[in-house]
C-alpha atoms as a PDB file:
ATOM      1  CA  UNK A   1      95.659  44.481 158.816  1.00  0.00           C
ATOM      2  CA  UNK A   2      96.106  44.200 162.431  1.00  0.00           C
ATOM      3  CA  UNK A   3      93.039  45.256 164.760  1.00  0.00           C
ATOM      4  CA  UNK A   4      94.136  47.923 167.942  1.00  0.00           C
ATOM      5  CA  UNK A   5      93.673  46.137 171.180  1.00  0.00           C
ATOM      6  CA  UNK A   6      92.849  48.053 174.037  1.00  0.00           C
ATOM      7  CA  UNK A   7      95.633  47.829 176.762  1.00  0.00           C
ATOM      8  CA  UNK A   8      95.384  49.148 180.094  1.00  0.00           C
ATOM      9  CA  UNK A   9      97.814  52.197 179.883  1.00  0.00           C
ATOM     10  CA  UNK A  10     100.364  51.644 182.798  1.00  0.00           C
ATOM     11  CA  UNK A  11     102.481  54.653 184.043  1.00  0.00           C
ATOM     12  CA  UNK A  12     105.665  53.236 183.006  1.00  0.00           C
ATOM     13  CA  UNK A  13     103.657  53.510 179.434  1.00  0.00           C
ATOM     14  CA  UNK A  14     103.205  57.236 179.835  1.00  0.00           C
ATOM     15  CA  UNK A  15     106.876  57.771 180.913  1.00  0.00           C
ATOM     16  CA  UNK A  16     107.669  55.791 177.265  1.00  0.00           C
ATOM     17  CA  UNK A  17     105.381  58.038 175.591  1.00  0.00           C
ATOM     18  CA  UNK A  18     105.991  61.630 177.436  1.00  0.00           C
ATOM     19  CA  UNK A  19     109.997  60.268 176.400  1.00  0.00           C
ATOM     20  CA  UNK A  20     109.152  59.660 172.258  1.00  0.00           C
ATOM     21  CA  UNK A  21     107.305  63.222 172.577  1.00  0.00           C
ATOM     22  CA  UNK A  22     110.428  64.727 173.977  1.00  0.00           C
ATOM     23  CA  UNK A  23     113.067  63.147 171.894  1.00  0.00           C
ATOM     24  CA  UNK A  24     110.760  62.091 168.764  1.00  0.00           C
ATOM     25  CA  UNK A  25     113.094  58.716 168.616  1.00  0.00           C
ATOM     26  CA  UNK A  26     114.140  56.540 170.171  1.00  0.00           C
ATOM     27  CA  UNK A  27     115.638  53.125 170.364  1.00  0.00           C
ATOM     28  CA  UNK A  28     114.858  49.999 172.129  1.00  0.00           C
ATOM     29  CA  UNK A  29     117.852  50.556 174.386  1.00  0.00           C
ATOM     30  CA  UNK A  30     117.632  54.155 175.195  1.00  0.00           C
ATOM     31  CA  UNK A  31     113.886  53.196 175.729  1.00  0.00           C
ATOM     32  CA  UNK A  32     115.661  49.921 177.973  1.00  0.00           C
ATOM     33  CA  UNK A  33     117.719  52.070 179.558  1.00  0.00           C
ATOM     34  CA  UNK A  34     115.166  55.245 180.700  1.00  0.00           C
ATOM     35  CA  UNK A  35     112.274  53.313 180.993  1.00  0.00           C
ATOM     36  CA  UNK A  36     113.133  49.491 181.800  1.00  0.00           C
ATOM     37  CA  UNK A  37     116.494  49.487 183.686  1.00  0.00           C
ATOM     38  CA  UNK A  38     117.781  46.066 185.221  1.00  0.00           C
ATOM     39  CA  UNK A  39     114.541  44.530 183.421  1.00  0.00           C
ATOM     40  CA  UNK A  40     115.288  41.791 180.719  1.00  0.00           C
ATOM     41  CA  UNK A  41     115.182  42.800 176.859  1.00  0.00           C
ATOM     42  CA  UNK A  42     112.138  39.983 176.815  1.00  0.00           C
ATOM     43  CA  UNK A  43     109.786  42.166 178.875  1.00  0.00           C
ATOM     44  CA  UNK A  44     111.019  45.109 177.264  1.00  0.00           C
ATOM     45  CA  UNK A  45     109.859  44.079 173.883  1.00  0.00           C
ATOM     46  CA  UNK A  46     106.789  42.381 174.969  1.00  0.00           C
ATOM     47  CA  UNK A  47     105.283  45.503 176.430  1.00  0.00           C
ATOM     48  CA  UNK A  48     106.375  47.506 173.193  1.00  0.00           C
ATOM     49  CA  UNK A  49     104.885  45.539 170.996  1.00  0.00           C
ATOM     50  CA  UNK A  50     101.511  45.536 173.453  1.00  0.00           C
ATOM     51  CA  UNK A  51     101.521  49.511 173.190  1.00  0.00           C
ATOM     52  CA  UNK A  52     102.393  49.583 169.716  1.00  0.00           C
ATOM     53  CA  UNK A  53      99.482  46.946 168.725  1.00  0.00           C
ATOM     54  CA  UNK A  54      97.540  49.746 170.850  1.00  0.00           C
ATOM     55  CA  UNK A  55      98.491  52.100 168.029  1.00  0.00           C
ATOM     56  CA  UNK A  56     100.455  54.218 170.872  1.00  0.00           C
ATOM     57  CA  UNK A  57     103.909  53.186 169.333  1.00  0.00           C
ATOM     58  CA  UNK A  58     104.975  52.593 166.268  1.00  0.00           C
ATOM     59  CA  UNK A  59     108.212  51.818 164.654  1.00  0.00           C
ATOM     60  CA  UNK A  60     110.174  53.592 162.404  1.00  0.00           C
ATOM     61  CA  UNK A  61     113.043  51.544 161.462  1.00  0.00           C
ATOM     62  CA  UNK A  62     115.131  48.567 162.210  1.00  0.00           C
ATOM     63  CA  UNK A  63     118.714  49.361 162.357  1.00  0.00           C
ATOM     64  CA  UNK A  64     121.930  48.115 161.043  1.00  0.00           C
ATOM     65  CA  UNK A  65     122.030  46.150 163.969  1.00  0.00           C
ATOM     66  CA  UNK A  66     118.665  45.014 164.384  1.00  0.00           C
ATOM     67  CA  UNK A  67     117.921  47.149 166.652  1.00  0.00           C
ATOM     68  CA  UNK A  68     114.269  48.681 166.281  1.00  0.00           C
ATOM     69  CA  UNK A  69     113.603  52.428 166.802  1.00  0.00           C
ATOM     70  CA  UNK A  70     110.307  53.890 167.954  1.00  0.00           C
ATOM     71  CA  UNK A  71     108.330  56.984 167.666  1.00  0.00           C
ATOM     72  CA  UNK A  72     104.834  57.946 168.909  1.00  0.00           C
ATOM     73  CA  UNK A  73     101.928  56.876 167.023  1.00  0.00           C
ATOM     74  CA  UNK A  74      98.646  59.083 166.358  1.00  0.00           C
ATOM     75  CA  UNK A  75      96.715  57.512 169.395  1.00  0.00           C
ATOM     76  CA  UNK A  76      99.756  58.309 171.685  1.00  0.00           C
ATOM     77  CA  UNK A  77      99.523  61.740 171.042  1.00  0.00           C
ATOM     78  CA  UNK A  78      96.168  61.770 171.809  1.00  0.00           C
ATOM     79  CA  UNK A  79      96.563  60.029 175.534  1.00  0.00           C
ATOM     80  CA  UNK A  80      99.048  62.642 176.081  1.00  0.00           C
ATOM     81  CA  UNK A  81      96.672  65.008 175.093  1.00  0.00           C
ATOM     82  CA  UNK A  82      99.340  66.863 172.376  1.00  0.00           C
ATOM     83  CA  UNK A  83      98.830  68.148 168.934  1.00  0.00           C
ATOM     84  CA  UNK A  84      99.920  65.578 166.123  1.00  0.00           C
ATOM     85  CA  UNK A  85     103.064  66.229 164.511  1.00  0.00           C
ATOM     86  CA  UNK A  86     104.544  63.525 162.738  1.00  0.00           C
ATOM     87  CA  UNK A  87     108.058  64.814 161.872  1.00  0.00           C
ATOM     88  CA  UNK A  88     110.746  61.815 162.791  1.00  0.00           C
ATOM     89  CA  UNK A  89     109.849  59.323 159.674  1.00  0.00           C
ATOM     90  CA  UNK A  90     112.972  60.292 157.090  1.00  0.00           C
ATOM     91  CA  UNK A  91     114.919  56.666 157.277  1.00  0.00           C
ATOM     92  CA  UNK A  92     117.957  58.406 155.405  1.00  0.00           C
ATOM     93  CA  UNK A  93     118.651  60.323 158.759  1.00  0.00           C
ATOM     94  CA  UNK A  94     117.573  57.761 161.594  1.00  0.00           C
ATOM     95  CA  UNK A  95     121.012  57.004 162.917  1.00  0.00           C
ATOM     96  CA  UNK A  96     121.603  60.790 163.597  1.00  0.00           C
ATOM     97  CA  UNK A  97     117.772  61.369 164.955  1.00  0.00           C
ATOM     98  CA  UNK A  98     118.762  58.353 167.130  1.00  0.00           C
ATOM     99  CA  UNK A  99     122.104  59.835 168.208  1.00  0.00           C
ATOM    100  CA  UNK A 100     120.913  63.591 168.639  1.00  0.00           C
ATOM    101  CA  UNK A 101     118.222  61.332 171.308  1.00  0.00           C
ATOM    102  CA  UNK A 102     120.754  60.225 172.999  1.00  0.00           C
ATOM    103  CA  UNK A 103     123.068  63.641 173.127  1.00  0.00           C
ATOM    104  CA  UNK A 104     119.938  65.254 174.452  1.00  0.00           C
ATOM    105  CA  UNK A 105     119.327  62.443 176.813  1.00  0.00           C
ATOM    106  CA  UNK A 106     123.034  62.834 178.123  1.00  0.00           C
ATOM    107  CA  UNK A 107     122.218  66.877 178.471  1.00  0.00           C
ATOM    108  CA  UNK A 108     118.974  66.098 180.312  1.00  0.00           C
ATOM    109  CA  UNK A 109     120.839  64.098 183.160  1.00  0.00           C
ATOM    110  CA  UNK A 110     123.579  67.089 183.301  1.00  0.00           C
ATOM    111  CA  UNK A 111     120.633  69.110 183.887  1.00  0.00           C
ATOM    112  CA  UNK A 112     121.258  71.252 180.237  1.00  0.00           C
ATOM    113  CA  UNK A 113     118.788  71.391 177.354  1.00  0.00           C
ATOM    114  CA  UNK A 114     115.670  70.670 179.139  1.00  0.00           C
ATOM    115  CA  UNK A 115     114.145  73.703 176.867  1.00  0.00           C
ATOM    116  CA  UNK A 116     115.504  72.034 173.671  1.00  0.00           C
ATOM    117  CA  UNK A 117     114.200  73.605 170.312  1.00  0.00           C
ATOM    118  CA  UNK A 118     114.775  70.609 167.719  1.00  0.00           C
ATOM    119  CA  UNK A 119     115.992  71.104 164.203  1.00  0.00           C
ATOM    120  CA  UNK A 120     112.424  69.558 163.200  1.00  0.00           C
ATOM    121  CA  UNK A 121     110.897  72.556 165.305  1.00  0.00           C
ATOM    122  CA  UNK A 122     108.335  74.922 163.356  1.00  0.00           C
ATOM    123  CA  UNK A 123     110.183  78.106 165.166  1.00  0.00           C
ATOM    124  CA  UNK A 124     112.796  77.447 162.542  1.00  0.00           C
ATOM    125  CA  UNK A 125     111.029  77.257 159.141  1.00  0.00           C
ATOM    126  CA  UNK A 126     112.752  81.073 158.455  1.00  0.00           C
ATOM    127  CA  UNK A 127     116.241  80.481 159.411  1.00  0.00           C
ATOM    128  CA  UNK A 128     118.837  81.213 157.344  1.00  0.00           C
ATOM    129  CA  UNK A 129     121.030  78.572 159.139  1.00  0.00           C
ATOM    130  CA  UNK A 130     119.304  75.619 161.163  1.00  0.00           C
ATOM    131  CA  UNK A 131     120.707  73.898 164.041  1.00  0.00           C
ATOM    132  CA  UNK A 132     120.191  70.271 164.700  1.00  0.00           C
ATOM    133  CA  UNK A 133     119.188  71.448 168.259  1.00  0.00           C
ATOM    134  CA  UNK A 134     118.654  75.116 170.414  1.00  0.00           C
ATOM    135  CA  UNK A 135     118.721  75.257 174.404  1.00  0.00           C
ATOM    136  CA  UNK A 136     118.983  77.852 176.791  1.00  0.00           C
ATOM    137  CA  UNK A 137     121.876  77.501 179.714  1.00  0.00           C
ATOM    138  CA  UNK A 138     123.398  79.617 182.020  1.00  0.00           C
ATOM    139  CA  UNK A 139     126.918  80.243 181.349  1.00  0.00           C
ATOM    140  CA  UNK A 140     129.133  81.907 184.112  1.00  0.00           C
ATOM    141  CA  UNK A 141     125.577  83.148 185.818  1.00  0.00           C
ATOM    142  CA  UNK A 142     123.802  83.937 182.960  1.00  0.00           C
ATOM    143  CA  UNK A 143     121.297  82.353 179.669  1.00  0.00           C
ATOM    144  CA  UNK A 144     123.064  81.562 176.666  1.00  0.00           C
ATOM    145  CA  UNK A 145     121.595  80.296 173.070  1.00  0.00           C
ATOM    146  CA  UNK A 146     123.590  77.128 172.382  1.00  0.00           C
ATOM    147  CA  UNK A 147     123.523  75.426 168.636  1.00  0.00           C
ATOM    148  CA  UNK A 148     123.931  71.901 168.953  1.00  0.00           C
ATOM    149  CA  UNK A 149     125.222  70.686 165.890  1.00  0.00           C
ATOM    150  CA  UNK A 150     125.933  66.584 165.376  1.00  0.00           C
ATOM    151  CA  UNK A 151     127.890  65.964 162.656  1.00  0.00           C
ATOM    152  CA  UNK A 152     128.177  61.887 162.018  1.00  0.00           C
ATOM    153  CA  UNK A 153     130.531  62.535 159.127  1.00  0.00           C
ATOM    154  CA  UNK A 154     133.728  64.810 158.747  1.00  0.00           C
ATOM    155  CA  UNK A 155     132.587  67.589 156.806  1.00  0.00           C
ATOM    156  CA  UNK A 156     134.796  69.683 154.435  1.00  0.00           C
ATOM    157  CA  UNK A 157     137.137  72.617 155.868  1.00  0.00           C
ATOM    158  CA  UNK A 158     134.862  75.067 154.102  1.00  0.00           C
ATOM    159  CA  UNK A 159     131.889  73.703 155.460  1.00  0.00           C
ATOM    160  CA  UNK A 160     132.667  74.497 158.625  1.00  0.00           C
ATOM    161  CA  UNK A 161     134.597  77.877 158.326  1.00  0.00           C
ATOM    162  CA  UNK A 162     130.720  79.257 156.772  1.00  0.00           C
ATOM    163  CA  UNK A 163     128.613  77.565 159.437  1.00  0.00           C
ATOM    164  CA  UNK A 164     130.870  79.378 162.149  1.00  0.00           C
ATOM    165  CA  UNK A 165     130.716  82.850 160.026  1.00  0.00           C
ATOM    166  CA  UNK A 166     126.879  82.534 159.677  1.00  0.00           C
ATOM    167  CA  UNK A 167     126.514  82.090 163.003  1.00  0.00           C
ATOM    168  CA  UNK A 168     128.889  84.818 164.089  1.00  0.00           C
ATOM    169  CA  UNK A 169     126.342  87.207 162.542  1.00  0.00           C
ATOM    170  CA  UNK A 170     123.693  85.412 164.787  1.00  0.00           C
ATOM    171  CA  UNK A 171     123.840  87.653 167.923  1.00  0.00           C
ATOM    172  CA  UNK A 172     120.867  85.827 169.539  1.00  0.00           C
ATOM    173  CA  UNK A 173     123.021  82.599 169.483  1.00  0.00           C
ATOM    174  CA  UNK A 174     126.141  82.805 172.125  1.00  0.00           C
ATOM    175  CA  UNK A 175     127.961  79.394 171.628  1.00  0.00           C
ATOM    176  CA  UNK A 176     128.626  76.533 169.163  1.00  0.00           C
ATOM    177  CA  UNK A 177     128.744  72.895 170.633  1.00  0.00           C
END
């Protein structure tokens, strides 16, 4: 078993945790991309692997690719001073985790979803339905509930028809994307 090391937390480091705490995934390029732009994939790893041998980090999964994904490890909670919740560990479902990250990273810079309920989110243990995401946007001047609902395989006909009946009887949810 590896031993922790003690690193001295930098604030890019906070940015890469404060990001796994919003998204719960991500991948070494979205991380690359919000946290290390025009910086080599060398110094990218390097510090990753220093904050995840500091038990801040820790990955979940390599992908297809090789490509590792990352998630926020018990002592990274704690620097950011958050409750625990460890909810993004289900391999079967990675790739979509990964690309509902980067949906709600593409939201965030259109300045939508920033109050993002996830799918993972305790406010929907009693749901009859369950979106893969919830956010709040104004919509000709006023809120609106949006479900955000990533589908990485065609579904049947059916399926589709009762997920848009359900939530037609959802009056607290105004669009569908």
């Amino acid at each position: 078993m590896v031993k922790n090391i003690k690193i001295n937390i930098q604030e890019r480091d906070l940015k890469i945790l404060s990001g796994l705490y919003r998204y719960g995934v991500l991948s070494t390029n979205q991380i690359a991309n919000l946290f290390f732009l025009n910086i080599s994939h060398t110094t990218t790893m390097t510090r990753l692997r220093k904050i995840k041998q500091a038990n801040l980090i820790r990955e979940v999964h390599v992908r297809q690719n090789g490509e590792r994904v990352w998630t926020l490890a018990k002592e990274g909670f704690s620097v950011l001073k958050k409750d625990i919740l460890f909810k993004y560990t289900n391999k079967n479902t990675i790739e979509h985790d990964v690309l509902l990250s980067e949906c709600r990273i593409i939201l965030d810079e259109l300045g939508l979803g920033k109050n993002w309920i996830s799918d993972k989110d305790e406010k929907f243990k009693n749901a009859e339905i369950i979106p893969d995401g919830l956010f709040v946007t104004e919509v000709l001047g006023r809120p609106a509930a949006v479900a955000f609902e990533l589908e990485l395989h065609i579904k049947a006909h059916s399926r589709y028809q009762n997920l848009f009946k359900t939530y037609s009887f959802r009056h607290s949810i105004g669009f569908i994307w």
